[in-house]
Protein backbone atom coordinates (compact mmCIF):
# COMPACT_ATOMS: atom_id res chain seq x y z
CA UNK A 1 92.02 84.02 131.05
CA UNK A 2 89.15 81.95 130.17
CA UNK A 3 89.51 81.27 126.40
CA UNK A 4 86.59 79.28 124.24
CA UNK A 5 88.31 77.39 121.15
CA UNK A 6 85.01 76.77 118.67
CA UNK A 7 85.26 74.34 115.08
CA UNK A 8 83.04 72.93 113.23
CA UNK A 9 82.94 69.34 114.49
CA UNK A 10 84.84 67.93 111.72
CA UNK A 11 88.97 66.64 112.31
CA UNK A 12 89.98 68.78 109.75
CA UNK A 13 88.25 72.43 111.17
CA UNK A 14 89.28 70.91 115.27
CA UNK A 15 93.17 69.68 114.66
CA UNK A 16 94.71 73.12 113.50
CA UNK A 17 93.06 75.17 116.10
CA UNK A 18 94.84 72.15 118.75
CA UNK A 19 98.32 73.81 119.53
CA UNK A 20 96.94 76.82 119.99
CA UNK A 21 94.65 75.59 122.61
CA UNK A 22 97.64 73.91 124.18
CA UNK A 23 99.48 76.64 124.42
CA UNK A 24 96.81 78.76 126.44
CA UNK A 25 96.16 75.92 128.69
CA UNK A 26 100.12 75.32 128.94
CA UNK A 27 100.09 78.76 129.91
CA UNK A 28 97.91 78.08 133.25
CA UNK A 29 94.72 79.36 130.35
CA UNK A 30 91.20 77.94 131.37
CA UNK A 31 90.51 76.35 127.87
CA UNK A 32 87.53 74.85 126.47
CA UNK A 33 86.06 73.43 123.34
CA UNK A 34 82.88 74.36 121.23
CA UNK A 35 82.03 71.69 119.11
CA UNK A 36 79.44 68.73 118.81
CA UNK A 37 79.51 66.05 121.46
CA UNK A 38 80.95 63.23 118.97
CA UNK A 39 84.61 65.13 118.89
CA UNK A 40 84.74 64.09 122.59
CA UNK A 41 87.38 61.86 122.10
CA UNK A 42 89.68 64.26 120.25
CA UNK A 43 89.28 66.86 122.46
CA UNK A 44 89.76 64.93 125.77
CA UNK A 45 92.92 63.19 124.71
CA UNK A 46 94.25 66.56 124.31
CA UNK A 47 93.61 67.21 128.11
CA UNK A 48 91.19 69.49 127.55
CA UNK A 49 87.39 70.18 128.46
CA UNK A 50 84.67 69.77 125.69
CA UNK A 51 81.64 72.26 125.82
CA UNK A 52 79.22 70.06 123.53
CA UNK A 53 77.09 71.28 121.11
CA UNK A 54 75.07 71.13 117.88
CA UNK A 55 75.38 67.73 115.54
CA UNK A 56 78.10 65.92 113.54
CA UNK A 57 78.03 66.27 110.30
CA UNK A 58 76.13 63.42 109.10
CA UNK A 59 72.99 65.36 110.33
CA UNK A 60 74.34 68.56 109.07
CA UNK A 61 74.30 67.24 105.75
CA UNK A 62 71.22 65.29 105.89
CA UNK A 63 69.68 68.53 107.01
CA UNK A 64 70.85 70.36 104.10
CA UNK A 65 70.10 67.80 101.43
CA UNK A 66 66.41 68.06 102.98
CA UNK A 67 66.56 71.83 103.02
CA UNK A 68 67.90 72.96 99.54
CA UNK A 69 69.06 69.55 97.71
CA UNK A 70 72.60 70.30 98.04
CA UNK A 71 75.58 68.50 98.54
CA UNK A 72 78.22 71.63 100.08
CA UNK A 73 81.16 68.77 100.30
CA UNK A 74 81.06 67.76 96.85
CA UNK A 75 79.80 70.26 94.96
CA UNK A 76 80.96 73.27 97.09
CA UNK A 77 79.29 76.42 95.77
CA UNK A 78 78.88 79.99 97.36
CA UNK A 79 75.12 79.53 98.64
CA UNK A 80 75.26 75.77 99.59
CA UNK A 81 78.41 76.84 102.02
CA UNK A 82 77.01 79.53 103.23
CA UNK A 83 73.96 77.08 104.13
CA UNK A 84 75.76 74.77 106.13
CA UNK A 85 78.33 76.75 107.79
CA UNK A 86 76.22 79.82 108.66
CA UNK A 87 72.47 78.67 107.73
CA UNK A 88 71.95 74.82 109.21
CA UNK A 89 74.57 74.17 111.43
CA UNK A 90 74.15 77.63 113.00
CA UNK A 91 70.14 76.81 113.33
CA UNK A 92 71.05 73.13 114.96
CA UNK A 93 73.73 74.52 117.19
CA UNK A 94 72.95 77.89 118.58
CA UNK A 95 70.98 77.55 121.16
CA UNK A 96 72.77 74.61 122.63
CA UNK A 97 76.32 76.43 122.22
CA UNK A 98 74.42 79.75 124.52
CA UNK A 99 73.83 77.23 127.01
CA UNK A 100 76.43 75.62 127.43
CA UNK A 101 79.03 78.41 127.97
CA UNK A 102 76.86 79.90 130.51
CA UNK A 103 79.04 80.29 133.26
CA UNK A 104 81.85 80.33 131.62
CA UNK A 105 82.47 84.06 130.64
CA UNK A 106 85.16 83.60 128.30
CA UNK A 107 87.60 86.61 127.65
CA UNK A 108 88.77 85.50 124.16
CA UNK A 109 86.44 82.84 121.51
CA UNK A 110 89.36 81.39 119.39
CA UNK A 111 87.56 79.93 116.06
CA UNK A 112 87.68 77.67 112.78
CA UNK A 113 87.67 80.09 109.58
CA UNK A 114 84.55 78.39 108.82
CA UNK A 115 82.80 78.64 112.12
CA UNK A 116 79.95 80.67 112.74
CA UNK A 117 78.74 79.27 116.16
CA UNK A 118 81.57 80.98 118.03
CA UNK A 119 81.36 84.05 117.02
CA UNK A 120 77.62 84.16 117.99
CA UNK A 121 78.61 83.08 121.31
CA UNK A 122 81.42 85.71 121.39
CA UNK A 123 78.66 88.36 120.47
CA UNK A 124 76.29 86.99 123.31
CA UNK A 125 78.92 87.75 126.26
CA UNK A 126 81.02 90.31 124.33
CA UNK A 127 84.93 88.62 123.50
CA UNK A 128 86.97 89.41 121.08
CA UNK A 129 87.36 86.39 118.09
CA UNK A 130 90.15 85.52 116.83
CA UNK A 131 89.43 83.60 113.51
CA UNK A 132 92.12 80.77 112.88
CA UNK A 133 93.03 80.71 108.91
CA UNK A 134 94.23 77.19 107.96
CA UNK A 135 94.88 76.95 104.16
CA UNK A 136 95.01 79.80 101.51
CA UNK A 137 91.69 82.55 101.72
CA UNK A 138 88.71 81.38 100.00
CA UNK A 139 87.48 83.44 96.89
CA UNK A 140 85.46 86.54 98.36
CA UNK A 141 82.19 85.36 96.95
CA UNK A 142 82.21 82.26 99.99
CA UNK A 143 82.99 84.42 102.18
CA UNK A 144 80.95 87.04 101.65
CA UNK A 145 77.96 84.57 101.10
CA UNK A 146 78.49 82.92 104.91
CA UNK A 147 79.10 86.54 106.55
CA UNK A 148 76.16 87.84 105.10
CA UNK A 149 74.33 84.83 106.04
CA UNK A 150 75.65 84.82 109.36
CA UNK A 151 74.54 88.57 109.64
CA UNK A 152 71.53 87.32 109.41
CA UNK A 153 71.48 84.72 112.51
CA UNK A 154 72.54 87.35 115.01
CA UNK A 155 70.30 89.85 113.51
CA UNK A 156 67.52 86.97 114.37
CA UNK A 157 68.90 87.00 118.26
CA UNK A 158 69.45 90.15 118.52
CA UNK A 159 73.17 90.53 118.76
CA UNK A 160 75.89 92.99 117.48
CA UNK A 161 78.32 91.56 114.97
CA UNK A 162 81.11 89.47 116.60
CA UNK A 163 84.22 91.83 117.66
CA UNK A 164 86.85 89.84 114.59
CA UNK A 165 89.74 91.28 115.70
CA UNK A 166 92.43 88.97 114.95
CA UNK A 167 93.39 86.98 112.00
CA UNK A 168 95.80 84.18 112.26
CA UNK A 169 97.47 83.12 109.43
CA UNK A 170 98.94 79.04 109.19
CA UNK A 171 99.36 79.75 105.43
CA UNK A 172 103.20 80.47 104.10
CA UNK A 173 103.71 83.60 102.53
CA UNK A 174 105.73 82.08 99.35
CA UNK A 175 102.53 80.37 98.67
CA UNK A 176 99.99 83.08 98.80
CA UNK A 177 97.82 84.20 95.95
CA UNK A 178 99.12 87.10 93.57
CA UNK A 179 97.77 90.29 94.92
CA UNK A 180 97.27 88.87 98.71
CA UNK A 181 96.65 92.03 101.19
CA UNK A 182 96.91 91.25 105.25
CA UNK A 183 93.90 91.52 106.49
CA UNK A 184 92.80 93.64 109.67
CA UNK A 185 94.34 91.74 112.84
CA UNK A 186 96.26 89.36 110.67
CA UNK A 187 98.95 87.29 112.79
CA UNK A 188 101.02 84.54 111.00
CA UNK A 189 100.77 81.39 113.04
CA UNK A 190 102.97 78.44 112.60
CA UNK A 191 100.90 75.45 111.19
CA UNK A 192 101.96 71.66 112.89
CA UNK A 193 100.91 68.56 112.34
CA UNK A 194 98.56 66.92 114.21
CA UNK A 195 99.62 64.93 117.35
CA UNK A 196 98.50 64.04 120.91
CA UNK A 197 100.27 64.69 124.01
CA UNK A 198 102.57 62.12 125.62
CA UNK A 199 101.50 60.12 122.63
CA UNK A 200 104.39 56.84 121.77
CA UNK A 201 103.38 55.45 118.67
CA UNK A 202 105.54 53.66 117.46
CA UNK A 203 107.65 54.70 113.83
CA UNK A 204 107.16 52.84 110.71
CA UNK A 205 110.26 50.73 109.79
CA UNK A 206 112.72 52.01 107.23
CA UNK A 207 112.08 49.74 103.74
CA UNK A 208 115.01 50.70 102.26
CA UNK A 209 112.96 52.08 98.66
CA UNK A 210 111.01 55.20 98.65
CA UNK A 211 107.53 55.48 101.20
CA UNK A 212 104.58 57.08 99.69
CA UNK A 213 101.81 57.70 102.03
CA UNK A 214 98.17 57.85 100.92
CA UNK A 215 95.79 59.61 103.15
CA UNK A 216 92.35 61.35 102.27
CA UNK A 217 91.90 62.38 105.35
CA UNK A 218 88.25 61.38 107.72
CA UNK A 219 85.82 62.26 105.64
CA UNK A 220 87.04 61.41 101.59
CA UNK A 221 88.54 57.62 102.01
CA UNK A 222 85.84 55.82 99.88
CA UNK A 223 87.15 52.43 99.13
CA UNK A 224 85.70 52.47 95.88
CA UNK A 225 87.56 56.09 94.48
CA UNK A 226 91.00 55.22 96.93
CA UNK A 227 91.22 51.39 95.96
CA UNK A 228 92.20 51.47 92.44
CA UNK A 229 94.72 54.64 93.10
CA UNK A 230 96.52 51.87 96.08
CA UNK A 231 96.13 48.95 93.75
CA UNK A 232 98.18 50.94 91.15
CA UNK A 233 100.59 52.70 93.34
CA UNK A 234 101.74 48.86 94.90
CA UNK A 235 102.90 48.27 91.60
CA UNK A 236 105.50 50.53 91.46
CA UNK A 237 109.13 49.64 93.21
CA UNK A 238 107.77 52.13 96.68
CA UNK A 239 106.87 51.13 100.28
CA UNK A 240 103.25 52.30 100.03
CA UNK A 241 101.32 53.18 103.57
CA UNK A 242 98.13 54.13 103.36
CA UNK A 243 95.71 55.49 106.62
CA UNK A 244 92.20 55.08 107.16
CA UNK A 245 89.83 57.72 108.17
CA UNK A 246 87.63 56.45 111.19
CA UNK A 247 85.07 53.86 109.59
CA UNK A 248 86.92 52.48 106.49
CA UNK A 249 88.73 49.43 107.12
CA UNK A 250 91.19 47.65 105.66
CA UNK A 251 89.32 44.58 104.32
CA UNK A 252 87.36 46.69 101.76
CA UNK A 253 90.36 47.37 99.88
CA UNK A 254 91.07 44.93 97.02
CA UNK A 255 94.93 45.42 97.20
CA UNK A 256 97.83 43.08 97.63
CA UNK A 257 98.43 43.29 101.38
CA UNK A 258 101.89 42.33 101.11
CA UNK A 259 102.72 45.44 99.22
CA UNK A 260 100.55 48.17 101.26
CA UNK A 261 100.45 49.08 104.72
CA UNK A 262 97.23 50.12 106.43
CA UNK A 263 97.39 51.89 109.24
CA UNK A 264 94.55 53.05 112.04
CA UNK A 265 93.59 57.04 112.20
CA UNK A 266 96.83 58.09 113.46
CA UNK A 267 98.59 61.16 114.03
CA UNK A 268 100.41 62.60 111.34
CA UNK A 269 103.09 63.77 113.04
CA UNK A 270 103.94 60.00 113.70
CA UNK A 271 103.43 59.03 109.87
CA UNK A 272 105.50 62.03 108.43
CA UNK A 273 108.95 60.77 108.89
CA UNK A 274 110.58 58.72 106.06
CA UNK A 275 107.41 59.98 103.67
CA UNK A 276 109.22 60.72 100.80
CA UNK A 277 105.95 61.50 98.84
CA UNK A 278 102.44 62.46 100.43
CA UNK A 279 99.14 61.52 97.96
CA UNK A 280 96.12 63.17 99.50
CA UNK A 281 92.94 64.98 98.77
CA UNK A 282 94.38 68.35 100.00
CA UNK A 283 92.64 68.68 103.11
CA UNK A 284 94.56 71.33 105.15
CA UNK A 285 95.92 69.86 107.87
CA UNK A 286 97.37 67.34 105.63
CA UNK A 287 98.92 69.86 103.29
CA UNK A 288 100.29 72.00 105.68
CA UNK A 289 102.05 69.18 107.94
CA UNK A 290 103.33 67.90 104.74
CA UNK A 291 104.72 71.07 103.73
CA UNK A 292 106.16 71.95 107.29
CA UNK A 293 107.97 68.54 107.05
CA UNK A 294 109.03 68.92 103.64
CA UNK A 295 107.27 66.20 102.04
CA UNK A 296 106.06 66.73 98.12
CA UNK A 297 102.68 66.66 97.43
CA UNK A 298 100.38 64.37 94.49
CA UNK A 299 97.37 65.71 95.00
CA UNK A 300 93.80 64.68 94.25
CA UNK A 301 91.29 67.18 95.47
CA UNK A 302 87.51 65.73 95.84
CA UNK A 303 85.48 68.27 97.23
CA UNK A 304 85.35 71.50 99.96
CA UNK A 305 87.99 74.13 99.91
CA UNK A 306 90.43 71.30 98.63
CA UNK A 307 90.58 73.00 94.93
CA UNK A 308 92.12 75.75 96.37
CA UNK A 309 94.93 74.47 98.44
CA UNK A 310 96.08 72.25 95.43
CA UNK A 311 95.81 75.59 93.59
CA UNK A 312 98.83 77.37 95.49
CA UNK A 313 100.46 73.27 95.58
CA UNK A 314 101.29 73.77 92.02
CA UNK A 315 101.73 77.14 91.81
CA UNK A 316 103.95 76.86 94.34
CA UNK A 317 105.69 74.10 92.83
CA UNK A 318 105.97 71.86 96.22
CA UNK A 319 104.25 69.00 94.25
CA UNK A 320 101.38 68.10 90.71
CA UNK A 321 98.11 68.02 91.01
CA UNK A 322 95.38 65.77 89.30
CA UNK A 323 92.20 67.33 89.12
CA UNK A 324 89.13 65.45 88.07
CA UNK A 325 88.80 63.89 85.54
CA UNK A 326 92.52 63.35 85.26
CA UNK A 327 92.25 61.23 88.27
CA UNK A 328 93.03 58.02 86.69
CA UNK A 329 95.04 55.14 88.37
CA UNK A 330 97.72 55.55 85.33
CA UNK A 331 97.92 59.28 85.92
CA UNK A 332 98.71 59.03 89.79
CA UNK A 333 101.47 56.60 88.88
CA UNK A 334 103.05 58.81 86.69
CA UNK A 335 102.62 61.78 89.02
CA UNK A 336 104.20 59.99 91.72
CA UNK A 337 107.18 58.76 89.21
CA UNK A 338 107.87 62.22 88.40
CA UNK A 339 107.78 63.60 91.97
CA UNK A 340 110.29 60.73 92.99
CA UNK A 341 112.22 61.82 90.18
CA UNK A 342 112.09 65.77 89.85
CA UNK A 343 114.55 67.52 92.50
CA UNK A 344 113.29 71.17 91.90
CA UNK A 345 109.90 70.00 93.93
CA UNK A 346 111.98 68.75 96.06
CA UNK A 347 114.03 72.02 96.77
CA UNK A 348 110.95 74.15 96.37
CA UNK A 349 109.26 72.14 99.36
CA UNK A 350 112.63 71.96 101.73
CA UNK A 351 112.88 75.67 101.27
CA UNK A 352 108.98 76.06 102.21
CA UNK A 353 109.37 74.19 105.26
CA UNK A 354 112.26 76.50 105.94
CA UNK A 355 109.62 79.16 105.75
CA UNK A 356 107.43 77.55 107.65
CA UNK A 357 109.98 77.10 110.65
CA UNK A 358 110.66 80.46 110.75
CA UNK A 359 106.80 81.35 111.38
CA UNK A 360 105.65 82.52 115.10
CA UNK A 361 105.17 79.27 117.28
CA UNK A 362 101.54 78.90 118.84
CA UNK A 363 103.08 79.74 122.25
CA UNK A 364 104.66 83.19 120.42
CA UNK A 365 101.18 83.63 119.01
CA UNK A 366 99.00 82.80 122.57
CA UNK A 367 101.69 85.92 123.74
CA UNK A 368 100.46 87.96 121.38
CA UNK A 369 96.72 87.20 122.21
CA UNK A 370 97.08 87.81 126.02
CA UNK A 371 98.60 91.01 125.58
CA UNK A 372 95.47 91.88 123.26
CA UNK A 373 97.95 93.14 120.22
């Protein structure tokens, strides 16, 4: 099979559609990768080909801010998602995504939930999507705002509706939303946590007191907003290790270096071990690999669909959440104090990573796929 894997070109929409893709091409699959030229890196340490096309999101959201005003990151609303998932980044990626899979005739376009380039290219030489679902579903009115959006685009090129016929599910079932239905297609999918093949990084010590790792992920990691939260937390009696995203560096935090770690973009499946809390924004990735490893969560969501995974976090009782304007320096410390010191989250996350375990693998799911169930 030739199978297209298509994210937005952002680490957090690429990374959970990765072991999937590495199971197909494991499996002797022909895999490539839809996204913007700038992911290059991440897709050819994986070992596998990168089909470029469309812009990073710097220009996506320079675009939209010229378009409509908006700011879809940190103020996410129904029509300013819609614009940048289905409206502007379909407009400054189309054409070049038709182009470049010429050729390539894939039998199966594998795609971000939030991606609506692939499924215009599945519509264009008539595969079957399968739409990869990496944190809990979004509230119908975003959804329903990009689809009818994207509607729209292929109406505009004249092409059918994508063929959605698979839905695969990285979210646990004890942490769904009351009322969840299966949707058509749906296939649970077992989520992991980012790494890179033959990768030897090398472990983090043991300190001997309790690690808490910071990370808000590539895009959220503004000195300003993450400094004060690390300047507080290295007062408590913890190892503290915090990673970067890809253009902060450590010099711009005003912390004592002697009590926090930095550490380089790095895999999380390398950073994981040890963690015996995880303070993040809620991105997806990060909750899900910390769940799947049974890490607690202290959660700080800033923007995107991050107010809905911390949502199901609490709900869910696998760790607090601070929402804004509770986001204080003296909150997180006490949050963090009470996660170190509260066993129930503790049991509540060991038995979801339990769960988790138990979930189809991506090679069990790529099965399912090739056989067209």
């Amino acid at each position: 099979m030739r199978i297209i894997m298509s994210s937005v070109p952002q680490h957090g929409h690429l990374l959970p559609l990765l072991p999937l893709a590495r199971a197909f091409a494991g499996r002797g699959h022909e895999v490539a990768v839809l996204t913007a030229e700038g992911m290059r890196p991440v897709v050819e340490r994986q070992g596998l080909r990168l089909l470029p096309a469309g812009v990073m999101p710097e220009a996506l959201f320079a675009e939209i801010m010229r378009r409509i005003g908006a700011d879809p990151a940190h103020d996410p609303r129904p029509d300013t998602v819609a614009e940048f998932f289905a409206g502007t980044r379909v407009d400054l990626s189309a054409d070049e995504a038709l182009a470049a899979v010429e050729g390539f005739a894939p039998d199966l376009v594998a795609v971000d939930t939030c991606d609506y380039v692939g499924p215009l290219v599945a519509a264009a030489v008539g595969a079957p999507v399968a739409t990869l679902a990496y944190g809990p579903p979004m509230p119908p009115e975003f959804t329903e705002a990009m689809d009818a959006m994207a509607q729209g685009q292929h109406a505009r090129r004249g092409l059918p509706a994508a063929e959605r016929r698979w839905v695969l599910d990285t979210w646990p079932a004890s942490m769904r939303p009351p009322g969840w239905r299966a949707p058509h297609g749906w296939l649970p999918l077992r989520p992991e946590a980012f790494r890179v093949p033959g990768g030897a990084a090398e472990k983090l010590p043991v300190a001997g007191r309790p690690r808490v790792l910071v990370t808000f992920g590539t895009y959220f990691g503004d000195p300003a907003k993450l400094g004060p939260l690390v300047r507080a937390l290295s007062g408590l009696d913890v190892e503290v290790v915090v990673t970067l995203g890809l253009v902060t560096r450590p010099e711009e935090f005003d912390v004592d270096r002697e009590r926090v770690r930095f550490v380089g973009f790095t895999p999380l499946e390398d950073l994981l071990d040890g963690v015996d809390v995880v303070v993040t924004h809620g991105g997806a990735g990060t909750t899900a690999a910390a769940l799947a490893k049974g890490v607690p969560l202290v959660v700080l969501p800033q923007g995107a669909d991050q107010f809905f995974q911390v949502e199901r976090v609490a709900a869910a009782g696998a760790g607090l959440a601070l929402l804004p304007p509770a986001q204080t320096p003296e909150a997180l410390v006490d949050a963090v104090r009470a996660v170190l010191a509260d066993g129930a989250v503790r049991e509540n996350v060991t038995a979801i990573a339990a769960e988790i375990a138990t979930m189809p693998s991506a090679d069990e799911v790529a099965v399912l796929l090739e056989e067209g169930r």
